[in-house]
N, C-alpha and C. Protein backbone atom coordinates (compact mmCIF):
# COMPACT_ATOMS: atom_id res chain seq x y z
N UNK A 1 42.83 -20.28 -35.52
CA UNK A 1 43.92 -19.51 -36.07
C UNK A 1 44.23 -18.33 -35.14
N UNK A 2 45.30 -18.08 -34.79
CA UNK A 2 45.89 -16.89 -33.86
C UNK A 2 46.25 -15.71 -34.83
N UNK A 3 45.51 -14.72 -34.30
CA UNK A 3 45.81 -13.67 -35.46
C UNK A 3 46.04 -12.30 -34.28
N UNK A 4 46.65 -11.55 -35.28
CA UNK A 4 47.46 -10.27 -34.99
C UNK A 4 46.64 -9.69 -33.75
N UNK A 5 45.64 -9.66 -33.72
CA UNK A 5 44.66 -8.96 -32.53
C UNK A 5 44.85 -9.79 -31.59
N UNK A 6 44.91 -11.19 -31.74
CA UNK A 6 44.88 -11.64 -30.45
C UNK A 6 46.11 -11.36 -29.82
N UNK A 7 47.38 -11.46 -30.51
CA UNK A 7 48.74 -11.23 -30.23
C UNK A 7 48.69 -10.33 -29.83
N UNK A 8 47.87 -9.46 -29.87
CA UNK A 8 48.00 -7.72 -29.45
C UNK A 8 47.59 -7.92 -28.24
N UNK A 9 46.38 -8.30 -28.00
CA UNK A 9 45.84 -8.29 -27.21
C UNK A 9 46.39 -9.36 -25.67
N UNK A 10 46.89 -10.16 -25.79
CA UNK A 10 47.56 -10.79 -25.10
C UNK A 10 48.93 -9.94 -24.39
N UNK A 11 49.62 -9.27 -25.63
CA UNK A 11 50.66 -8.54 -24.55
C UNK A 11 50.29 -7.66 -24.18
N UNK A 12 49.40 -6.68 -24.24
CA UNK A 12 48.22 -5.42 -23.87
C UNK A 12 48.71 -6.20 -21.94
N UNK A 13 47.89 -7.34 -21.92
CA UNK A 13 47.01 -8.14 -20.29
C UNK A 13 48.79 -8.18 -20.04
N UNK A 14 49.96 -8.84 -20.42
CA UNK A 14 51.12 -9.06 -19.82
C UNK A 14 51.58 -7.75 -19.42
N UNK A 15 51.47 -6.75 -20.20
CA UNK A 15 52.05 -5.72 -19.88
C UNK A 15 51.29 -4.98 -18.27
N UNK A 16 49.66 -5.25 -18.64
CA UNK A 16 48.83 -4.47 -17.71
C UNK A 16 49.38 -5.34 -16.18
N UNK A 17 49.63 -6.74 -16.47
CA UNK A 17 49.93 -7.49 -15.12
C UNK A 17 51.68 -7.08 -14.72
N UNK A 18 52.49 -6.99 -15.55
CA UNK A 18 53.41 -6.27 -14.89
C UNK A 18 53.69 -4.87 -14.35
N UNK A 19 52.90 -4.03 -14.84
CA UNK A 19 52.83 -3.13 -14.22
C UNK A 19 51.75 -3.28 -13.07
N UNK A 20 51.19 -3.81 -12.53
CA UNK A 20 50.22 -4.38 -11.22
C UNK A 20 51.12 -5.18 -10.34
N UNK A 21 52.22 -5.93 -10.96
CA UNK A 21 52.98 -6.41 -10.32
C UNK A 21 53.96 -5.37 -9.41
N UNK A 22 54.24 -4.37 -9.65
CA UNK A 22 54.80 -2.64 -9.22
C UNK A 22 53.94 -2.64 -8.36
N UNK A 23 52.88 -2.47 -7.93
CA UNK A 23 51.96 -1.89 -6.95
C UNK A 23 51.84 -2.65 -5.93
N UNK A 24 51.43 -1.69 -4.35
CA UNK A 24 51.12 -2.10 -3.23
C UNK A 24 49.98 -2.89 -3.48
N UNK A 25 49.80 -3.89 -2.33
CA UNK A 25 48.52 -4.23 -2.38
C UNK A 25 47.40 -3.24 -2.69
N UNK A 26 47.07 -2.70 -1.66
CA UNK A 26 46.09 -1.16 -1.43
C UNK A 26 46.07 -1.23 -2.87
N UNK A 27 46.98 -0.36 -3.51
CA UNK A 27 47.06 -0.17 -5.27
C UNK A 27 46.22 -0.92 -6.33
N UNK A 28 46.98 -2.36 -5.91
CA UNK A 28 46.07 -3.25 -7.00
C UNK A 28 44.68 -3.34 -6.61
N UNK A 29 44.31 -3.53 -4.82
CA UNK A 29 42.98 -3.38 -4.94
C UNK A 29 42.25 -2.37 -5.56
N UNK A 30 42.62 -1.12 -5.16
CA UNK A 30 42.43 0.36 -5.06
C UNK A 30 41.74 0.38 -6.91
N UNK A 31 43.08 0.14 -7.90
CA UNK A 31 43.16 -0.33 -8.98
C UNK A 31 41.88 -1.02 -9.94
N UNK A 32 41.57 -2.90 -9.21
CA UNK A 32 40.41 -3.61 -9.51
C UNK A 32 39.23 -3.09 -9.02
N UNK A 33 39.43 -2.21 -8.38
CA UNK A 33 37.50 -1.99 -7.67
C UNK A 33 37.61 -0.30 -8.71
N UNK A 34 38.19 0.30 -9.05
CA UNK A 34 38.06 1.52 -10.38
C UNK A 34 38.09 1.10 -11.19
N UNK A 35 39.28 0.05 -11.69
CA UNK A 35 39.11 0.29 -13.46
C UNK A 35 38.39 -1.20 -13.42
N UNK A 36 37.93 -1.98 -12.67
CA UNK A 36 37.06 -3.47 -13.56
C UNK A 36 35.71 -3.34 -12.55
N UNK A 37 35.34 -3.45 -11.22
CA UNK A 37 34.53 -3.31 -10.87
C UNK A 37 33.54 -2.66 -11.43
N UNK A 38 33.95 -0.90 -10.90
CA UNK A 38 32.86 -0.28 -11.37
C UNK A 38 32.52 -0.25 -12.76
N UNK A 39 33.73 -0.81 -13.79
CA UNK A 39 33.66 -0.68 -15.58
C UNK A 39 32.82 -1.53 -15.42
N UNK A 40 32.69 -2.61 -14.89
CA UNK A 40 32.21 -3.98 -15.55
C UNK A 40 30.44 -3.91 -15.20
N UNK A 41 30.13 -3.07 -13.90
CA UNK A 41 28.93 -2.80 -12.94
C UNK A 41 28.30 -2.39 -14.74
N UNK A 42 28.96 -0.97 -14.45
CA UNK A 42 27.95 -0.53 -15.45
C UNK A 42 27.79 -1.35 -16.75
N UNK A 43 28.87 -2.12 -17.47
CA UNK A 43 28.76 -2.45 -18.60
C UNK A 43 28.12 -3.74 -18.49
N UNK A 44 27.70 -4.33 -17.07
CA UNK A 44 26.72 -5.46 -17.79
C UNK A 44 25.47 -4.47 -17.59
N UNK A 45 25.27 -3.68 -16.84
CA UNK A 45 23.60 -3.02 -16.83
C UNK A 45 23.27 -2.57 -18.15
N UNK A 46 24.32 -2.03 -18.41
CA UNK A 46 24.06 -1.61 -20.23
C UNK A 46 23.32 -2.80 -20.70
N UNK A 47 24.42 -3.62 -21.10
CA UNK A 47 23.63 -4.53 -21.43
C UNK A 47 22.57 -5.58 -21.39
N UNK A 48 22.44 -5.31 -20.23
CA UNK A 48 20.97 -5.97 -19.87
C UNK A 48 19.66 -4.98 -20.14
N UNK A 49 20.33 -3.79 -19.91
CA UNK A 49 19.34 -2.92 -20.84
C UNK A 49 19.04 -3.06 -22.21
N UNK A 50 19.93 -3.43 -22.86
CA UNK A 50 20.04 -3.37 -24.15
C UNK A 50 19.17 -4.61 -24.41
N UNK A 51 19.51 -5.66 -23.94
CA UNK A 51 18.65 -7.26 -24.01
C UNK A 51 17.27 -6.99 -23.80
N UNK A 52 17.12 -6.23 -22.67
CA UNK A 52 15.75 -6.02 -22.35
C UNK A 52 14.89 -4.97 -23.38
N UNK A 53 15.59 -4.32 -24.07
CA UNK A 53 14.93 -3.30 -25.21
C UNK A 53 14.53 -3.88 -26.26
N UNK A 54 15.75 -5.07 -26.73
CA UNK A 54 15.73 -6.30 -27.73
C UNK A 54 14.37 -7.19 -27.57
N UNK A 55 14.57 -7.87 -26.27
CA UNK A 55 13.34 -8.35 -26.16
C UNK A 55 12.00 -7.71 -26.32
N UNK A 56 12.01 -6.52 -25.96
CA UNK A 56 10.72 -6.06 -26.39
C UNK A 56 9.92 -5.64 -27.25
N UNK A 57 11.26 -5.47 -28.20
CA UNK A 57 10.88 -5.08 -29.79
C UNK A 57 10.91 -6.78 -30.58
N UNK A 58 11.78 -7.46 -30.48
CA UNK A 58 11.68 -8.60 -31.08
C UNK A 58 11.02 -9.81 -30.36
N UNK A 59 10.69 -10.84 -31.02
CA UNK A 59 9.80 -11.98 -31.24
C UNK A 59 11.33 -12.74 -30.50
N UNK A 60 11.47 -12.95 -29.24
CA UNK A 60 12.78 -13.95 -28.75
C UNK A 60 12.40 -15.29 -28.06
N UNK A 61 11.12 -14.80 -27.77
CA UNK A 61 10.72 -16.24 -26.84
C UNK A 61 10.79 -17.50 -27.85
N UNK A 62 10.62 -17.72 -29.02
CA UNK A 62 10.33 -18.70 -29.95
C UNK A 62 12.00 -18.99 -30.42
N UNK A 63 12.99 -18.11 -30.33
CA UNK A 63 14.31 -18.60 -30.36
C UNK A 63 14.94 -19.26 -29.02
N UNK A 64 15.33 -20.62 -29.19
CA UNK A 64 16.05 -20.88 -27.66
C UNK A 64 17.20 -20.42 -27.91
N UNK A 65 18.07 -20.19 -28.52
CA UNK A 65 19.52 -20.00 -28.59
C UNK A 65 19.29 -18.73 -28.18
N UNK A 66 18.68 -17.74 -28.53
CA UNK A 66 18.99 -16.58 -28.36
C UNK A 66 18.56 -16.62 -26.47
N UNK A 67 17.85 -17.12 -26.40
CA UNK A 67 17.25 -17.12 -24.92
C UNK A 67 17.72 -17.74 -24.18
N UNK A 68 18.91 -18.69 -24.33
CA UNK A 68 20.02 -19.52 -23.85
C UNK A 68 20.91 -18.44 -23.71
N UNK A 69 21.32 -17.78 -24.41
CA UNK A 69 22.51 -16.91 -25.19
C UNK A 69 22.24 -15.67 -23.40
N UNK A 70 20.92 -15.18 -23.94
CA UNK A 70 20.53 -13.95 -23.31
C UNK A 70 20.51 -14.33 -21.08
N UNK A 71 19.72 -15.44 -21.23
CA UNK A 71 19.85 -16.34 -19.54
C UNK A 71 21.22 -16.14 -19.51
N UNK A 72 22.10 -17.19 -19.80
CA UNK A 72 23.15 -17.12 -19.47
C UNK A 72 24.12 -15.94 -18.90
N UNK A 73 23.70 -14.85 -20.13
CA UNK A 73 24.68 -13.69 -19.68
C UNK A 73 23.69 -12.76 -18.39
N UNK A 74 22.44 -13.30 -18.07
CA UNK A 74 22.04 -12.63 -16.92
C UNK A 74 22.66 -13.47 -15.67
N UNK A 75 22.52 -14.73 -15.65
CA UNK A 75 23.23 -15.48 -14.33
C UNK A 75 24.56 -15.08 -14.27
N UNK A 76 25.21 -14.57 -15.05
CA UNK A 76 26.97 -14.61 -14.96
C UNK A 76 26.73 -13.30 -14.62
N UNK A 77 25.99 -11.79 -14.37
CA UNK A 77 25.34 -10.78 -14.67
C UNK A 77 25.54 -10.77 -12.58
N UNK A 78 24.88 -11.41 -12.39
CA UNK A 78 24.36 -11.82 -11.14
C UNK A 78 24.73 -12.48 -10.48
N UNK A 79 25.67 -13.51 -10.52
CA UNK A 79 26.56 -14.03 -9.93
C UNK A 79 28.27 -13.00 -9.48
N UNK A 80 28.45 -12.34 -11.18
CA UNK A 80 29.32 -11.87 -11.08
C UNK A 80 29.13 -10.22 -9.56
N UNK A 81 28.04 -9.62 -9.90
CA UNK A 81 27.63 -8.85 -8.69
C UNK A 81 28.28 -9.22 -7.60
N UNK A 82 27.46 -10.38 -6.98
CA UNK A 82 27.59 -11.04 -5.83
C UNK A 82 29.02 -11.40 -5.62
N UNK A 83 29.73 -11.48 -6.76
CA UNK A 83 31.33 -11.86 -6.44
C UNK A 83 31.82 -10.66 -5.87
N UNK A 84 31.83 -9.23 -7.06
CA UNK A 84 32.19 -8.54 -6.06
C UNK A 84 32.18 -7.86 -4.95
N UNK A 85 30.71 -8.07 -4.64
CA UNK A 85 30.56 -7.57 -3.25
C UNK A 85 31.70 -8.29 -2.54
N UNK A 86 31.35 -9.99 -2.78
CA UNK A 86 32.11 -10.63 -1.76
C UNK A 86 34.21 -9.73 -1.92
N UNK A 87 34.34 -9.96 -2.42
CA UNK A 87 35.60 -9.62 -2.43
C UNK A 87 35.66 -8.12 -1.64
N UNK A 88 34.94 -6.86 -2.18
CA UNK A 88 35.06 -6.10 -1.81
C UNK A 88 34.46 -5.39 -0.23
N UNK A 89 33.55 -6.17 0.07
CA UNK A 89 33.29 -6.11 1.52
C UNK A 89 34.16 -7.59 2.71
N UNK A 90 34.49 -8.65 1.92
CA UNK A 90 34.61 -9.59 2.94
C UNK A 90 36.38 -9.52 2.73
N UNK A 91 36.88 -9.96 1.44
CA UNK A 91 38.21 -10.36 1.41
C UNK A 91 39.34 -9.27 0.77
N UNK A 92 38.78 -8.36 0.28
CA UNK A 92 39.86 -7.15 0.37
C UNK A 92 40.19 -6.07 1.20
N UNK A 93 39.04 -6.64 2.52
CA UNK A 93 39.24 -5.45 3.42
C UNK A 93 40.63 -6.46 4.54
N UNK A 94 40.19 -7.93 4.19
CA UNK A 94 41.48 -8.62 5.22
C UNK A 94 42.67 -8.62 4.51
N UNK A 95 43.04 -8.66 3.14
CA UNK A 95 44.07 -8.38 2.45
C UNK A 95 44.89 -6.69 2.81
N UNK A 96 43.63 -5.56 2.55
CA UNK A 96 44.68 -4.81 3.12
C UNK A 96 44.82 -4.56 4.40
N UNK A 97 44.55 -4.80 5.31
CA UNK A 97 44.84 -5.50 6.89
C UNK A 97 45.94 -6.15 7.03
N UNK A 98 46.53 -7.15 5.48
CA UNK A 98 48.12 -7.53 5.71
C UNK A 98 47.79 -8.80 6.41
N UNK A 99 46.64 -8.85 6.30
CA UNK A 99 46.49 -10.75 7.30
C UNK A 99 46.87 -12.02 5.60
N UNK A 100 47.25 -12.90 6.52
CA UNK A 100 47.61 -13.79 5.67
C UNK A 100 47.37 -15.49 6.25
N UNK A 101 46.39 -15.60 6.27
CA UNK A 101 45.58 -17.07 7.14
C UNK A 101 44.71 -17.84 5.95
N UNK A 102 44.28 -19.53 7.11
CA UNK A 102 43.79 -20.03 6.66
C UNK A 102 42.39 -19.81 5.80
N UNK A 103 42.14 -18.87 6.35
CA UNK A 103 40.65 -18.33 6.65
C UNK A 103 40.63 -17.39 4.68
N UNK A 104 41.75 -16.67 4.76
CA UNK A 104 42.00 -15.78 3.81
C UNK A 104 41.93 -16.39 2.70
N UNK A 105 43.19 -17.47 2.69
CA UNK A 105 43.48 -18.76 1.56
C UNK A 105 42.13 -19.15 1.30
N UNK A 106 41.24 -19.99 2.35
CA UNK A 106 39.99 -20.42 1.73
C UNK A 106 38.92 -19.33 0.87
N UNK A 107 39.13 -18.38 1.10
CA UNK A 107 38.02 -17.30 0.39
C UNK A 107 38.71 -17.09 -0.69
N UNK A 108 40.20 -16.95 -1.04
CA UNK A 108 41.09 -16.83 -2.43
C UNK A 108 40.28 -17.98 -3.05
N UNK A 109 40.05 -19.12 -2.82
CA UNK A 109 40.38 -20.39 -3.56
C UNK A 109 39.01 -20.40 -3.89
N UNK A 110 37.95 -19.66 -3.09
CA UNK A 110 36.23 -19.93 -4.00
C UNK A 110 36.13 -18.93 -5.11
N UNK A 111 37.14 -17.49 -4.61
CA UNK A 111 37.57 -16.69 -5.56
C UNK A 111 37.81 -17.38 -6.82
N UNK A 112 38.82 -17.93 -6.59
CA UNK A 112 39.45 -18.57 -8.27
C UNK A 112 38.40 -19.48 -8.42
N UNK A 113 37.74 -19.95 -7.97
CA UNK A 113 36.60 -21.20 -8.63
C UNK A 113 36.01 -20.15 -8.96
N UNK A 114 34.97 -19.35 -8.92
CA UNK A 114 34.59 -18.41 -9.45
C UNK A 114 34.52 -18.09 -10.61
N UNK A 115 36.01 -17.53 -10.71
CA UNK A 115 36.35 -16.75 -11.82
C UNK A 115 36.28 -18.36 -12.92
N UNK A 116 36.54 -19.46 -12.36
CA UNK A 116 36.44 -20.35 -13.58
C UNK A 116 34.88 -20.16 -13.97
N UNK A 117 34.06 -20.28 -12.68
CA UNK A 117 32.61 -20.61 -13.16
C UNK A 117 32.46 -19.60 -14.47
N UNK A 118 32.71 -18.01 -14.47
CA UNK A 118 33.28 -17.26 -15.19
C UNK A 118 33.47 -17.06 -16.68
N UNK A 119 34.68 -17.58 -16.21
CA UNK A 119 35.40 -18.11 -17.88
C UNK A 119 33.72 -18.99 -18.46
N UNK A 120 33.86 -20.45 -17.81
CA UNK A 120 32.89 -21.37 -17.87
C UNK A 120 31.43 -20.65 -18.81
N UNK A 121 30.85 -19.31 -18.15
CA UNK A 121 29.88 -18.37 -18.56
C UNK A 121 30.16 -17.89 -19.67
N UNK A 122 31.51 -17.61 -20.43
CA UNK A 122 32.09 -17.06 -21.26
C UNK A 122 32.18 -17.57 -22.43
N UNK A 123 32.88 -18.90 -21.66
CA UNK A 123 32.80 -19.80 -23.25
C UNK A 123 31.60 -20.46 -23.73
N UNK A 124 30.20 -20.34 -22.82
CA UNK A 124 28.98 -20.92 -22.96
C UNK A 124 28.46 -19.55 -24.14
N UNK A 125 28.62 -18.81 -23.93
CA UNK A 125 28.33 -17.66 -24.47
C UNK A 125 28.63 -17.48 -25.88
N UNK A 126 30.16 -17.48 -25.85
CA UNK A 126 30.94 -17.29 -27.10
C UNK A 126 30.31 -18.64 -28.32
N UNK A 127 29.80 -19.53 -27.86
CA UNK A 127 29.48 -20.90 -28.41
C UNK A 127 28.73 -20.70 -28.86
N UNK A 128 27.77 -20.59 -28.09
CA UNK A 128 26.41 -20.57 -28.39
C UNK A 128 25.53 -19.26 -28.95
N UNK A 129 26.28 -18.47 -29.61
CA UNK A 129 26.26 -17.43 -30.25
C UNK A 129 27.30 -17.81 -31.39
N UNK A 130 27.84 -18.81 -31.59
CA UNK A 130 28.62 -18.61 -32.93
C UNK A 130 30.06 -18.05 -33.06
N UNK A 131 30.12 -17.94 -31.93
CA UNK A 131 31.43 -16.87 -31.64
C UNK A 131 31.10 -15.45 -32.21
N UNK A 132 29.60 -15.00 -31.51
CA UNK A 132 29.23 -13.71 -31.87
C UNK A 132 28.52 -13.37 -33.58
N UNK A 133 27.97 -14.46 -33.89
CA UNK A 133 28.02 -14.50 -35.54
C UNK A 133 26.63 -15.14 -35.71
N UNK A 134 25.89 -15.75 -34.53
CA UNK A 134 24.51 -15.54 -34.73
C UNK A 134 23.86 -14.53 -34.99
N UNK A 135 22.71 -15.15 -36.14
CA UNK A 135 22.13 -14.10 -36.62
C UNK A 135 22.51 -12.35 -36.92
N UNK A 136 23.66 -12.57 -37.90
CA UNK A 136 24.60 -11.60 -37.92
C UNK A 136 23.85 -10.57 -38.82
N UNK A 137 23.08 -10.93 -39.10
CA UNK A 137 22.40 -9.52 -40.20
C UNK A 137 21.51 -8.68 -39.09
N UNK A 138 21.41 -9.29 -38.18
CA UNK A 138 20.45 -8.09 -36.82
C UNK A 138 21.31 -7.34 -36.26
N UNK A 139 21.32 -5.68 -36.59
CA UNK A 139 22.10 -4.98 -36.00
C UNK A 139 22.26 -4.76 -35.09
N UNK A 140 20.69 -4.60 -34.27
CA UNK A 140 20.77 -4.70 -32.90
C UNK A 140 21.85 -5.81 -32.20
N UNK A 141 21.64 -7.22 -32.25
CA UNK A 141 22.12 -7.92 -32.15
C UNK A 141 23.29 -7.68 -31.65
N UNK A 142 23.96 -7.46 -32.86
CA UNK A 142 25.67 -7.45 -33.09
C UNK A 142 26.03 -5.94 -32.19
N UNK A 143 25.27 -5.27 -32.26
CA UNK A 143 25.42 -4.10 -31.02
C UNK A 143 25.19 -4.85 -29.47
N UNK A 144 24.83 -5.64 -28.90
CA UNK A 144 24.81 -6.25 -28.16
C UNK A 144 25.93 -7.10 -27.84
N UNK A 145 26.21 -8.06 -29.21
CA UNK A 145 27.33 -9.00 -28.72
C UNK A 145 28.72 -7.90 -28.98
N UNK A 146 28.98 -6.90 -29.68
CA UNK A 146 30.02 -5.89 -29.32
C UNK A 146 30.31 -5.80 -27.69
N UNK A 147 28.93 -4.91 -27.49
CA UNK A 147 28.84 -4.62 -25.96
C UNK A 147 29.59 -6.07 -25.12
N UNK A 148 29.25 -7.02 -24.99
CA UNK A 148 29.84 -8.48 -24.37
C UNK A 148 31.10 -8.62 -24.60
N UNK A 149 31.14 -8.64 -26.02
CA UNK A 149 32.69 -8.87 -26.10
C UNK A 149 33.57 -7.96 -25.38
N UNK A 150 33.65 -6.95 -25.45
CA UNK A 150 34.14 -5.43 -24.62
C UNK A 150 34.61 -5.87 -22.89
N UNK A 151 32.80 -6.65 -22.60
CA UNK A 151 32.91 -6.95 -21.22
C UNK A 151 34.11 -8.11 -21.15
N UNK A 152 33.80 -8.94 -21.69
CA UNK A 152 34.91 -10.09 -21.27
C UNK A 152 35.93 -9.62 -21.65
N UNK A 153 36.64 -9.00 -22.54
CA UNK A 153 38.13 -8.92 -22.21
C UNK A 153 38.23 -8.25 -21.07
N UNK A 154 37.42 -7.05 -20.56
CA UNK A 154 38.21 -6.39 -19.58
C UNK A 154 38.18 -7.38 -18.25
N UNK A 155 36.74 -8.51 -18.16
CA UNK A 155 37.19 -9.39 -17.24
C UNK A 155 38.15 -10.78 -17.00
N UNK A 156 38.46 -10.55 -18.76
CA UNK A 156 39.91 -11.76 -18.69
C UNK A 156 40.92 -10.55 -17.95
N UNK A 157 41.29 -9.28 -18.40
CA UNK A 157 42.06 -8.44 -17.72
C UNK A 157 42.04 -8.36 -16.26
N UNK A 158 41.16 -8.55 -15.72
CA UNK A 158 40.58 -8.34 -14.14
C UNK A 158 41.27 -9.42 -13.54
N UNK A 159 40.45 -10.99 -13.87
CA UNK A 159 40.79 -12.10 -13.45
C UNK A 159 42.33 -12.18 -13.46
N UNK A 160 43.27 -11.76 -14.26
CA UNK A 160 44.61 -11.93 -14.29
C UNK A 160 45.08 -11.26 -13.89
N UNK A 161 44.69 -9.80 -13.46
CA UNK A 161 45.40 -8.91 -12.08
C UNK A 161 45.10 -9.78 -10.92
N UNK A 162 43.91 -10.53 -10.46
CA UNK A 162 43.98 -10.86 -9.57
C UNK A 162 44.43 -12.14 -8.88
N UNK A 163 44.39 -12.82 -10.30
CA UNK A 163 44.94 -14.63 -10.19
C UNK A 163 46.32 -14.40 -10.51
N UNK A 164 46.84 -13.89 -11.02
CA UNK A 164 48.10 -13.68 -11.41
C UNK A 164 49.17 -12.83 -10.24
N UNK A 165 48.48 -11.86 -9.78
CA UNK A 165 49.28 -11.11 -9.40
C UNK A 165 48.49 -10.32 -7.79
N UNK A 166 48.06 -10.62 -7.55
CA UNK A 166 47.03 -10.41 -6.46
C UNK A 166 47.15 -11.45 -5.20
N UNK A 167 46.19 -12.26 -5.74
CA UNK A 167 46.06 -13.27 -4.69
C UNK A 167 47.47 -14.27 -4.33
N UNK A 168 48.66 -14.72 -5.35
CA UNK A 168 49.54 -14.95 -5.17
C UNK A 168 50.38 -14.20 -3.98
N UNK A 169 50.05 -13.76 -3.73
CA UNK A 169 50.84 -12.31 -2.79
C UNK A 169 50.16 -13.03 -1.19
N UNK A 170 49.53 -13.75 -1.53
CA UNK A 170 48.51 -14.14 0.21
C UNK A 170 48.78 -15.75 -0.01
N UNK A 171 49.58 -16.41 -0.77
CA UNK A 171 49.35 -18.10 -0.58
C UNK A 171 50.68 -18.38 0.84
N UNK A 172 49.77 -19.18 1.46
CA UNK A 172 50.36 -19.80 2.28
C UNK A 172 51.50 -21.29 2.51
């Protein structure tokens, strides 16, 4: 069922991508490495802090879901890192350089695989938690999957400044 929040929330990302669509390159990079990079840095450490506090007070090893639930969001944790380094040391320093090559295109295109693997991490997540509704009487918990949820919209927001309106700007 599509409800009012999501509707909200959907023209919130159209609006944020047309106004990104206004900006220099420089800008939009300038832009993704302040408001999602560094947001997102800290907000998975939070939460891996938070997992790691969880685990130590609660009995988790004997749940797999939760330990499915919890792996998962550390590999996407850690992968996602490593993405942005890559972008921000290898392929946004040739973007604002104004180069536009084969070389460029191929690093866009592991980019967007990426961001699927991503999504991919997201919806493993959202699942396998219930759509956030496992074990819903643990407060901790649900302070945790808050924290997540938070993270992924701002990286559906991210991914669509940059698939949308970013990397389009360099196809050959």
């Amino acid at each position: 069922m599509i409800t009012t929040e999501m509707i909200n929330k959907l023209k919130a990302k159209i609006e944020k991508q047309e106004e990104a669509q206004k900006m220099t390159v420089e800008e939009i990079i300038d832009d993704i490495i302040k408001s999602h990079h560094e947001k997102e840095r800290r907000a998975m450490d939070a939460i891996l802090e938070k997992i790691k506090e969880y685990e130590s007070k609660k009995k988790v090893v004997d749940d797999e879901k939760l330990m499915g639930i919890f792996g998962t969001f550390r590999r996407m944790s850690v992968e996602l890192a490593r993405h942005f380094e890559k972008e921000e040391y290898e392929v946004f320093p040739i973007m604002k350089a104004g180069e536009n090559s084969q070389d460029l295109f191929m690093k866009i295109s592991e980019l967007e695989d990426e961001h699927g693997k991503t999504e991919g991490y997201i919806a493993d997540i959202t699942k396998d938690s219930e759509f956030f509704s496992y074990k819903e009487k643990d407060k901790k918990l649900m302070g945790i999957y808050e924290k997540m949820k938070a993270l992924f919209v701002d990286i559906s927001e991210h991914e669509g400044k940059e698939d949308g309106v970013l990397f389009p700007k360099f196809e050959v």
